[in-house]
Every structure is written in structure tokens, then in C-alpha cells.
PDB file of N, CA and C in Angstrom:
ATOM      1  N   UNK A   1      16.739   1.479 -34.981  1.00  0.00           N
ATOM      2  CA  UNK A   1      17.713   1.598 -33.905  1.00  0.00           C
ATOM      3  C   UNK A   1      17.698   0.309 -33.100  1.00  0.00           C
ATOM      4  N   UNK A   2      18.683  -0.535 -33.157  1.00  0.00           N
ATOM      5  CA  UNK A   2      18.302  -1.295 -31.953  1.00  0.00           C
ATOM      6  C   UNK A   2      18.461  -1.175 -30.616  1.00  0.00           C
ATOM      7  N   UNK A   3      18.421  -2.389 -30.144  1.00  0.00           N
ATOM      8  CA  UNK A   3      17.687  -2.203 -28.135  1.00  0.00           C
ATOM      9  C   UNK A   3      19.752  -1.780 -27.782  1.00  0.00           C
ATOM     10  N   UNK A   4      19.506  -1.473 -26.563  1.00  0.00           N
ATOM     11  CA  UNK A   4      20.753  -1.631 -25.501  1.00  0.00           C
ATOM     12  C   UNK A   4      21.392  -2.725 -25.198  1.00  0.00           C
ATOM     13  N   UNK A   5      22.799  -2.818 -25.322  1.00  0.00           N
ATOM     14  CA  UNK A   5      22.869  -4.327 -24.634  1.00  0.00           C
ATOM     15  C   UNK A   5      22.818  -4.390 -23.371  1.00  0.00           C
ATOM     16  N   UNK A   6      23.237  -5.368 -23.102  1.00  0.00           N
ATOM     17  CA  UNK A   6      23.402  -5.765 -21.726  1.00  0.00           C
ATOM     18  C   UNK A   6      24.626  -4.342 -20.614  1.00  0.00           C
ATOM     19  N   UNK A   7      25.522  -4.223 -21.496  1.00  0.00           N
ATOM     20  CA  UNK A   7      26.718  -3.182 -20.970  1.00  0.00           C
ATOM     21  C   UNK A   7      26.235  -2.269 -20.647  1.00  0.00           C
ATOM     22  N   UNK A   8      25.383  -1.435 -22.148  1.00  0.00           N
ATOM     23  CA  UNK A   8      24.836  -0.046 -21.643  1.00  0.00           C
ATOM     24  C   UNK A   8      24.267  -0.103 -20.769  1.00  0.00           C
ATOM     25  N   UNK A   9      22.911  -1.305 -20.953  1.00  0.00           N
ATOM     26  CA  UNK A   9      22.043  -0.669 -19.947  1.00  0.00           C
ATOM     27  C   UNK A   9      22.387  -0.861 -18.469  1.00  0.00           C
ATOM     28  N   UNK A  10      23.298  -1.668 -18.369  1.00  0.00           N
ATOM     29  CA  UNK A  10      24.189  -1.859 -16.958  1.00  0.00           C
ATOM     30  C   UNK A  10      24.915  -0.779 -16.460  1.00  0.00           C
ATOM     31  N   UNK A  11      25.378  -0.037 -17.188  1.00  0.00           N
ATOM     32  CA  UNK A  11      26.159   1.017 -17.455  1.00  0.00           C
ATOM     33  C   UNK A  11      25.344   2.012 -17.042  1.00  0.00           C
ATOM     34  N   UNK A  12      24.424   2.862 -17.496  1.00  0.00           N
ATOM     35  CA  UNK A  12      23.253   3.498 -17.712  1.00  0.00           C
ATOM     36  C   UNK A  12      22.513   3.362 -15.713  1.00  0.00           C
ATOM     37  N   UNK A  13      22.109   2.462 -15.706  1.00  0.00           N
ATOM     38  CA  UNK A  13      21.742   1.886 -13.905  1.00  0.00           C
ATOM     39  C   UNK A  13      22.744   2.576 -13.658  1.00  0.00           C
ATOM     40  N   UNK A  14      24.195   2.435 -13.420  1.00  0.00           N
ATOM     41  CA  UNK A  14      24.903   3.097 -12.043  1.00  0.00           C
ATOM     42  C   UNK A  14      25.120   4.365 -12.381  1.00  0.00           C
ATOM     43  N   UNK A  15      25.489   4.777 -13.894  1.00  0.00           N
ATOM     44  CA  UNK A  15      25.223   6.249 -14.239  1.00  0.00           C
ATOM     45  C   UNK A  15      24.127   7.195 -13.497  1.00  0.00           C
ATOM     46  N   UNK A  16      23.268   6.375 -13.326  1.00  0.00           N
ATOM     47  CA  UNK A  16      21.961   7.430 -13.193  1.00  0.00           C
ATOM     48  C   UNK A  16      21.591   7.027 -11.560  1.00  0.00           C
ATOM     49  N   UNK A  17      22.185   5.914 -10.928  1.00  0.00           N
ATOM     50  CA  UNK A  17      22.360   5.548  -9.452  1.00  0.00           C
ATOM     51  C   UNK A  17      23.420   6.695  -8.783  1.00  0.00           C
ATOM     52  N   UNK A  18      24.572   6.866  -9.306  1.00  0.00           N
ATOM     53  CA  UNK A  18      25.736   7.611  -8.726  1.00  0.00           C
ATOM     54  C   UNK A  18      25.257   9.099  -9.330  1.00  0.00           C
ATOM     55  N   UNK A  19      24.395   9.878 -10.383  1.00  0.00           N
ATOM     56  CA  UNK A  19      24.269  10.968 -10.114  1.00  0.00           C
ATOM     57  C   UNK A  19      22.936  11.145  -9.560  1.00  0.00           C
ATOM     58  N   UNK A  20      22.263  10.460  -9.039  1.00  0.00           N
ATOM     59  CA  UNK A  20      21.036  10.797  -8.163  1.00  0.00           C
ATOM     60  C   UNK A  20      21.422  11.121  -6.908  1.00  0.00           C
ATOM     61  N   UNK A  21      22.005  10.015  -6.307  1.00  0.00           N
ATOM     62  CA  UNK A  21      22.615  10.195  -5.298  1.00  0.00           C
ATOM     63  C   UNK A  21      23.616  11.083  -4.757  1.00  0.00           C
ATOM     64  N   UNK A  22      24.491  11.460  -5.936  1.00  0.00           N
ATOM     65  CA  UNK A  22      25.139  12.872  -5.754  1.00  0.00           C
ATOM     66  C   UNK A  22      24.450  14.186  -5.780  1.00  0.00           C
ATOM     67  N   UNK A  23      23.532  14.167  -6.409  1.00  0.00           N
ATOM     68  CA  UNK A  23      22.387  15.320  -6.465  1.00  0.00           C
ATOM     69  C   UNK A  23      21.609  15.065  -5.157  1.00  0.00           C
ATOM     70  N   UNK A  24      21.120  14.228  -5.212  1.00  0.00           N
ATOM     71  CA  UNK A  24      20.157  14.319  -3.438  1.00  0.00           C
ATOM     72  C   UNK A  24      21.074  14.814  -2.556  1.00  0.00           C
ATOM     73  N   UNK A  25      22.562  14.031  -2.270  1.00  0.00           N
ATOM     74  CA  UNK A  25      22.923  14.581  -1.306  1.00  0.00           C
ATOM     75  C   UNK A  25      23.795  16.082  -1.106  1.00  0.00           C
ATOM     76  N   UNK A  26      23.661  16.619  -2.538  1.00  0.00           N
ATOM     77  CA  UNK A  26      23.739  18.396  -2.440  1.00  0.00           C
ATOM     78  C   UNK A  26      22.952  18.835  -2.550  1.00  0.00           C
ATOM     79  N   UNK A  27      21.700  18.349  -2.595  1.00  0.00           N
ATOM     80  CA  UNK A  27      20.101  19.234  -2.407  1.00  0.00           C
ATOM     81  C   UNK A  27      19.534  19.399  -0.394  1.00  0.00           C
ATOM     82  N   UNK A  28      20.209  17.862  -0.236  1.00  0.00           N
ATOM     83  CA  UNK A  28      19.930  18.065   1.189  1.00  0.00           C
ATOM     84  C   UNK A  28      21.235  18.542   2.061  1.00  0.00           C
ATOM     85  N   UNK A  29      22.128  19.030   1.736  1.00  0.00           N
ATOM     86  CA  UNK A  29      23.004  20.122   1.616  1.00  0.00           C
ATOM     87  C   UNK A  29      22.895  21.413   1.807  1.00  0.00           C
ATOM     88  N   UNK A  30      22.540  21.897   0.550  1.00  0.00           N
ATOM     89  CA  UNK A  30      21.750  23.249   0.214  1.00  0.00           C
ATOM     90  C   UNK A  30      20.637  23.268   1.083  1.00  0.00           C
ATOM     91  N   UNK A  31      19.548  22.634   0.971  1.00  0.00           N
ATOM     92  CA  UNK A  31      18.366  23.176   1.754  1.00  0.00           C
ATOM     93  C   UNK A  31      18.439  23.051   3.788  1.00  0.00           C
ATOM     94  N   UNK A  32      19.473  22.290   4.137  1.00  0.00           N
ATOM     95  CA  UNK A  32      19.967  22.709   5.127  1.00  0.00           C
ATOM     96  C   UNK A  32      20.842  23.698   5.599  1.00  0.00           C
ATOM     97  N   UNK A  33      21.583  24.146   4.597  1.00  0.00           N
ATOM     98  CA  UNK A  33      22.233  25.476   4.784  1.00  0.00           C
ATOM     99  C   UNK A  33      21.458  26.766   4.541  1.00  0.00           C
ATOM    100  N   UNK A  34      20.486  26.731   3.835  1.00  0.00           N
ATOM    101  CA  UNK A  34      19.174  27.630   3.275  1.00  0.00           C
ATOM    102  C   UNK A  34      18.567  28.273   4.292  1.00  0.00           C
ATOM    103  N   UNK A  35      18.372  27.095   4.846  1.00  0.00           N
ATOM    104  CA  UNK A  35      16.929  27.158   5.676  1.00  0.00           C
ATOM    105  C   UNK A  35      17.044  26.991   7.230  1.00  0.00           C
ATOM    106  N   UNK A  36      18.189  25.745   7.871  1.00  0.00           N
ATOM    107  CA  UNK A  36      18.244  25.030   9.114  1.00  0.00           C
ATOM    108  C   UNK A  36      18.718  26.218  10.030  1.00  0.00           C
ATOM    109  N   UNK A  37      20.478  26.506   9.410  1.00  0.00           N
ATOM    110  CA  UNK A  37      21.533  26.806  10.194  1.00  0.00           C
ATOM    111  C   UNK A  37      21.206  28.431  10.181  1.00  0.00           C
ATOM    112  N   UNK A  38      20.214  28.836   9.145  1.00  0.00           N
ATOM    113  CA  UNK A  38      20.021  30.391   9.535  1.00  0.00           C
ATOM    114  C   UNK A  38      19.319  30.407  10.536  1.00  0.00           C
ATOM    115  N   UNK A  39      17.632  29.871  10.857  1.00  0.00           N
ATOM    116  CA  UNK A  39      16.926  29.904  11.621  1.00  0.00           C
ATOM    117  C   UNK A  39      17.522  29.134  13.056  1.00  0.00           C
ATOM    118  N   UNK A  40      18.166  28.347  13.458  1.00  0.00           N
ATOM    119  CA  UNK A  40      19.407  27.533  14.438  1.00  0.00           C
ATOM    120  C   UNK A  40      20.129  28.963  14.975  1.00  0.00           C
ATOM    121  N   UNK A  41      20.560  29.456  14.050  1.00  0.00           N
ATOM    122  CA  UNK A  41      21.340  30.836  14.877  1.00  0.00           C
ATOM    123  C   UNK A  41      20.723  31.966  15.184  1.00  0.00           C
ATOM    124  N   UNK A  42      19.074  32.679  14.364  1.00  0.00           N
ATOM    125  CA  UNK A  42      18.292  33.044  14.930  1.00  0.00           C
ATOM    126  C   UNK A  42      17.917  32.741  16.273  1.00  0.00           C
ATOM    127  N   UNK A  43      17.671  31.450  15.996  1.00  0.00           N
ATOM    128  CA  UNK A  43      17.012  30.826  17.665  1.00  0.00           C
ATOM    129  C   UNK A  43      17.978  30.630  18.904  1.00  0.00           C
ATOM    130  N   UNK A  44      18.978  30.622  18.415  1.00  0.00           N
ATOM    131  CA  UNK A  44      20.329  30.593  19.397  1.00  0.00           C
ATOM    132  C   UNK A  44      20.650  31.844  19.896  1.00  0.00           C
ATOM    133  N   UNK A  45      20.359  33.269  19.066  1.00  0.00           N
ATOM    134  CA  UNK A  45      20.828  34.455  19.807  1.00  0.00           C
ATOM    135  C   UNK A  45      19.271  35.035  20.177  1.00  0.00           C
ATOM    136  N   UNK A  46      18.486  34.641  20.354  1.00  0.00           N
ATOM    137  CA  UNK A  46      17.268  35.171  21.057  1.00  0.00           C
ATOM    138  C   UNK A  46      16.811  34.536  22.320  1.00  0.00           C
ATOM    139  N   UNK A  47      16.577  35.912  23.189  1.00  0.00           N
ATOM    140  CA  UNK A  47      16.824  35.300  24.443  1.00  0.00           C
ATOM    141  C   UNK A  47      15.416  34.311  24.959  1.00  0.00           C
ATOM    142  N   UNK A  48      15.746  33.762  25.608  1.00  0.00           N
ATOM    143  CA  UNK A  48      14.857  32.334  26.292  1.00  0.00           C
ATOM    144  C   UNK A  48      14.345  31.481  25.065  1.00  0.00           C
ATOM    145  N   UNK A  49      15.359  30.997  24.188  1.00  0.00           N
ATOM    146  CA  UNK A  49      15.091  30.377  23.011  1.00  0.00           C
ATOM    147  C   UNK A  49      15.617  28.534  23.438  1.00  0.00           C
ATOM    148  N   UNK A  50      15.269  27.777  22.601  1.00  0.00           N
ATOM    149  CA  UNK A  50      15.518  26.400  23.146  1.00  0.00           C
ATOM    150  C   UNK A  50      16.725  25.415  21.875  1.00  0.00           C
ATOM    151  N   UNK A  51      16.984  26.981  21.132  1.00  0.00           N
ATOM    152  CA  UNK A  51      18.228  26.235  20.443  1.00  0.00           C
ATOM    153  C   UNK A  51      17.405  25.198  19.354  1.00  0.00           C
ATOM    154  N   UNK A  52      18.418  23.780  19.218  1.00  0.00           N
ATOM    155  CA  UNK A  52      18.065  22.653  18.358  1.00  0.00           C
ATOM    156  C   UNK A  52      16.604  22.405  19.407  1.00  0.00           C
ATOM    157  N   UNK A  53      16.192  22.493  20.037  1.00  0.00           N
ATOM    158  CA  UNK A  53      14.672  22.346  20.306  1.00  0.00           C
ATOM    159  C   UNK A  53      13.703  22.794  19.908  1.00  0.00           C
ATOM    160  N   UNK A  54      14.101  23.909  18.858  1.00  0.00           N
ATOM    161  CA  UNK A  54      13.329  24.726  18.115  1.00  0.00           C
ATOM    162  C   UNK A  54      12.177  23.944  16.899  1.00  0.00           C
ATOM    163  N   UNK A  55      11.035  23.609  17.231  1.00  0.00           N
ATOM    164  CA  UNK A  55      10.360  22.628  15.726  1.00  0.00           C
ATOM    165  C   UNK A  55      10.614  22.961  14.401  1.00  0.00           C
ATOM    166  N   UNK A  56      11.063  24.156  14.413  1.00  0.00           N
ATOM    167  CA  UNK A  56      11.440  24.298  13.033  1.00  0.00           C
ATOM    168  C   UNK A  56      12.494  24.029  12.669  1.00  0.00           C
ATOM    169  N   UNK A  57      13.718  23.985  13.519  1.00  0.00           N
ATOM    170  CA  UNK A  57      14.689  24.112  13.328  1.00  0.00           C
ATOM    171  C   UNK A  57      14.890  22.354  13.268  1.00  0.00           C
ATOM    172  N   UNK A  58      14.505  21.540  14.210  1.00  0.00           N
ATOM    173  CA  UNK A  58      14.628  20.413  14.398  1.00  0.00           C
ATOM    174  C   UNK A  58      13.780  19.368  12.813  1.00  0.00           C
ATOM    175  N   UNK A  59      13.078  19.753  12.713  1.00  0.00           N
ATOM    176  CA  UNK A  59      12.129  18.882  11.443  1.00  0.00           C
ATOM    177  C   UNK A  59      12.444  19.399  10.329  1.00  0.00           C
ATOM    178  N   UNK A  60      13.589  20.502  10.117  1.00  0.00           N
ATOM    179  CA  UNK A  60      14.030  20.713   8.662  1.00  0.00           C
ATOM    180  C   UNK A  60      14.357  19.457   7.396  1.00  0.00           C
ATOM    181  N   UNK A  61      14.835  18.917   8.644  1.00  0.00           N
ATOM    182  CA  UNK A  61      15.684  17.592   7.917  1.00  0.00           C
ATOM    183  C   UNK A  61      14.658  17.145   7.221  1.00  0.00           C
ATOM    184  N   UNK A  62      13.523  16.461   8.483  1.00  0.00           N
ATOM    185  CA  UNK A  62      13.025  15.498   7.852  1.00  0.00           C
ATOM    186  C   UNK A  62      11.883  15.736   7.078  1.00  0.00           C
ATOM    187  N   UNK A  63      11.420  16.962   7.270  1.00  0.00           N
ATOM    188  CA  UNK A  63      10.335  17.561   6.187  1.00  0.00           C
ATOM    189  C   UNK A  63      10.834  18.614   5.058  1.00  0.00           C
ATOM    190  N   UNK A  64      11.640  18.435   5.194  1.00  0.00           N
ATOM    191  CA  UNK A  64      11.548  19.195   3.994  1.00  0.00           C
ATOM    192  C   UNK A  64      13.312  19.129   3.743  1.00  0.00           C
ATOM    193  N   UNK A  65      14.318  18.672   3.433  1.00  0.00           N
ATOM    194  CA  UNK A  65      15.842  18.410   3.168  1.00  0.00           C
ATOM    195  C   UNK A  65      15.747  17.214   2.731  1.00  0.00           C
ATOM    196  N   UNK A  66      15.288  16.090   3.276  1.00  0.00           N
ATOM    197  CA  UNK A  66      15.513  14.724   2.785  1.00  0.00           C
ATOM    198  C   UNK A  66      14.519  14.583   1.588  1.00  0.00           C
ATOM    199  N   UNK A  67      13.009  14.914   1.746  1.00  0.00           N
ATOM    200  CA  UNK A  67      12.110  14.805   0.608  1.00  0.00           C
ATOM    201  C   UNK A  67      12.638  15.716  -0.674  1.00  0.00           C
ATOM    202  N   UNK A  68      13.439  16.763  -0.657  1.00  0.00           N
ATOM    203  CA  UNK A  68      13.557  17.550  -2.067  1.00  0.00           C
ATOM    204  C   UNK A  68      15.224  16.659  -2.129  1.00  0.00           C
ATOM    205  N   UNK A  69      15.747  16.193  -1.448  1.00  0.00           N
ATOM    206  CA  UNK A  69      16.778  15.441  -1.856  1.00  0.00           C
ATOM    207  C   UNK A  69      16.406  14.161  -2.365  1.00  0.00           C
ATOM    208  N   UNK A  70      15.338  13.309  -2.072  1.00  0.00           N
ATOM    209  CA  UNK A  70      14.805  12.230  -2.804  1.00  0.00           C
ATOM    210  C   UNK A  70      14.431  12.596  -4.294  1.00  0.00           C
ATOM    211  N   UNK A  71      13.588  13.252  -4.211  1.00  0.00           N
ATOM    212  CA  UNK A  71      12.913  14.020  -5.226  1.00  0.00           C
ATOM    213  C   UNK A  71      13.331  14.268  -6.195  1.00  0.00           C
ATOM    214  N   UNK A  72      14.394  15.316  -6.260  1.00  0.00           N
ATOM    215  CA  UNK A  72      15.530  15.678  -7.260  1.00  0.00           C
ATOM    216  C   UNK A  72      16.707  14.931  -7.689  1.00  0.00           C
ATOM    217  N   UNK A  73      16.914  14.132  -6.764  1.00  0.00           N
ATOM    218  CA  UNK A  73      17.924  13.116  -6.826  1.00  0.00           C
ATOM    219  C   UNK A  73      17.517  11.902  -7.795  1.00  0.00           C
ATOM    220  N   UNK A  74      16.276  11.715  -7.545  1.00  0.00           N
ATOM    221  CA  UNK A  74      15.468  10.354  -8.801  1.00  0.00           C
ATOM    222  C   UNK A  74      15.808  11.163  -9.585  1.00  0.00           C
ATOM    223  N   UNK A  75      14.624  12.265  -9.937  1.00  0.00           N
ATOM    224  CA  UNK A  75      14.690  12.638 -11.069  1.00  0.00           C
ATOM    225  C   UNK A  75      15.944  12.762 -12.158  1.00  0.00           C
ATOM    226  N   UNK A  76      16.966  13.420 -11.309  1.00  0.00           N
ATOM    227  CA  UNK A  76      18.114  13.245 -12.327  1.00  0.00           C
ATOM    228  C   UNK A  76      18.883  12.281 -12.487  1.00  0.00           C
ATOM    229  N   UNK A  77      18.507  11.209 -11.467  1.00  0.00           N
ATOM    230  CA  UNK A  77      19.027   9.916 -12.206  1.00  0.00           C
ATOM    231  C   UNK A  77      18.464   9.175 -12.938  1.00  0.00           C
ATOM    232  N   UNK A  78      17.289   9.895 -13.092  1.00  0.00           N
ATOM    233  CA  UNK A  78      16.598   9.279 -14.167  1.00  0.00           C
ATOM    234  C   UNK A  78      16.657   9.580 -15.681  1.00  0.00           C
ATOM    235  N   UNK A  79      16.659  10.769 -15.341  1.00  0.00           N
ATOM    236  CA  UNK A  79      16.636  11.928 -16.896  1.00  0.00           C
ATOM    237  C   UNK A  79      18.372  11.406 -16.986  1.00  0.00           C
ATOM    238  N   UNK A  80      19.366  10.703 -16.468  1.00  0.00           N
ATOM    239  CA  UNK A  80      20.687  11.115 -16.503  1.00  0.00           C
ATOM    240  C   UNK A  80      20.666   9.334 -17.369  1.00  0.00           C
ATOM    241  N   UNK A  81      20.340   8.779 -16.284  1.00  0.00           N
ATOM    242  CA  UNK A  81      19.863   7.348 -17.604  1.00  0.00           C
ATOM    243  C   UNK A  81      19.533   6.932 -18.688  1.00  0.00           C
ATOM    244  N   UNK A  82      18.497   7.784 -18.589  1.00  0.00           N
ATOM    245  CA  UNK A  82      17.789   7.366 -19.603  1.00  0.00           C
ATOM    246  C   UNK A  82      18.255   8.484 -21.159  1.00  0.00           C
ATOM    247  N   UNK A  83      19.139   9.175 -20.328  1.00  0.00           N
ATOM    248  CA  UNK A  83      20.219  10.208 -21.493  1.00  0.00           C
ATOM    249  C   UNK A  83      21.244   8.632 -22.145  1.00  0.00           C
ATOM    250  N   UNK A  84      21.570   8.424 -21.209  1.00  0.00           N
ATOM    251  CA  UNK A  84      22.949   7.743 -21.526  1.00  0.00           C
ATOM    252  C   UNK A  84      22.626   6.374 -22.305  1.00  0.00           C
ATOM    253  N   UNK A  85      21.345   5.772 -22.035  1.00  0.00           N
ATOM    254  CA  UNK A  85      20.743   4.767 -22.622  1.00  0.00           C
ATOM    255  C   UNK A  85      20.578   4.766 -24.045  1.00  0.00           C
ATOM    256  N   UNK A  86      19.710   6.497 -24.130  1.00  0.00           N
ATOM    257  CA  UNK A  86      19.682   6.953 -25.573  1.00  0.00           C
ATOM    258  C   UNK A  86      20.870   6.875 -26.483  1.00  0.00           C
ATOM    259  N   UNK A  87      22.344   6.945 -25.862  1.00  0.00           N
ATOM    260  CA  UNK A  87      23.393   7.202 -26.509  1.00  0.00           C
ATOM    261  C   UNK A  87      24.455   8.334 -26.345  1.00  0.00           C
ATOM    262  N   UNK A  88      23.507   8.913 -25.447  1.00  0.00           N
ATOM    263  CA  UNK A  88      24.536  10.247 -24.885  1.00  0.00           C
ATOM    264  C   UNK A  88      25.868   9.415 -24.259  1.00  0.00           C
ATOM    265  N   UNK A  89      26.745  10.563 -24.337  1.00  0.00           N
ATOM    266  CA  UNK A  89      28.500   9.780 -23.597  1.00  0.00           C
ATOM    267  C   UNK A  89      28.525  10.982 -23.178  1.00  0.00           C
ATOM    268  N   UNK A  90      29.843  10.444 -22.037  1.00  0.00           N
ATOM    269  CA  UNK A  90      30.637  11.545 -21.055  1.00  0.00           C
ATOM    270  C   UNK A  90      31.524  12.109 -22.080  1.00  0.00           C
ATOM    271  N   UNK A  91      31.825  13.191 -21.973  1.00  0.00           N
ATOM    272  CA  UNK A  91      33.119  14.155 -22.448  1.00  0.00           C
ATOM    273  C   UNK A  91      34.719  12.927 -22.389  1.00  0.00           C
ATOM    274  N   UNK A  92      35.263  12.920 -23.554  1.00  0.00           N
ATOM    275  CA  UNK A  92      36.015  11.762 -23.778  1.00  0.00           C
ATOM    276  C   UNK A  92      37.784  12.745 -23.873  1.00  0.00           C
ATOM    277  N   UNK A  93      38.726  12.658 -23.406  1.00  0.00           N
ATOM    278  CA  UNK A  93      39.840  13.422 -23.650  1.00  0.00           C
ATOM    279  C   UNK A  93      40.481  12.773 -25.141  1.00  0.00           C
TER     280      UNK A  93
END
């Protein structure tokens, strides 16, 4: 088999750049709708509550939405690369 040229594997980089990045940013999506905006409206209708001051409610993002959006987002731009490198193609009309 030989190597990749220059195209694919150029090709292959933004393939697996543009679906990482589309995957991270519907993972940190999802796990803010999961998790944030239920406990946000919990804490909003209970009385003497502090709303977005809530620590849980406030550090969703950054502990735990942005890291499984990094996370998952490599990964499938990786596995999505290194598909397309192999020779895999998009659905062609």
C-alpha cells in the first residue's frame, strides 16, 4: 500500500479538525442541557436559593462540559482521520 500524499493527508487534518470540533461542541451542549439548566431551575424555584451562584450550577461548564467536550471531540477527530487517511470517503451522490 503506499504512504498518503500530500492532499489526503491535508485533507484528512481538517476532516478530523472540523468533526472534533463539531462533536466537542455538541457534547458541551448536551452535558449542559443534562446537567446545568436542570439543577439552575431547581435552584431558582427553591426558596432562599442564590440562582447562577449555585457551585454546582456555576462550575458545570468548567468541570465537567468543556473536559468531556475536549475529550470526545479529539477522539473523534482522530478515529475520523485516521478513517479517512486509511481510505475511507464521504458518501458521493
Amino acid at each position: 500500500m503506499s504512504p498518503p500524499t500530500r492532499e489526503v493527508a491535508g485533507r484528512s487534518v481538517l476532516l478530523a479538525v472540523a468533526v472534533g470540533v463539531a462533536v466537542g461542541l455538541a457534547v458541551i451542549g448536551i452535558v449542559i442541557s443534562i446537567v446545568a439548566v436542570p439543577f439552575f431551575a431547581l435552584a431558582r424555584f427553591t426558596e432562599g436559593s442564590k440562582g447562577l451562584d449555585q457551585p454546582l450550577v456555576r462550575t458545570v461548564l468548567t468541570k465537567v462540559a468543556l473536559p468531556a467536550g475536549l475529550v470526545l471531540g479529539t477522539l473523534a477527530g482522530l478515529a475520523v482521520g485516521r478513517w479517512y487517511r486509511k481510505g475511507g470517503r464521504l458518501p458521493e451522490e
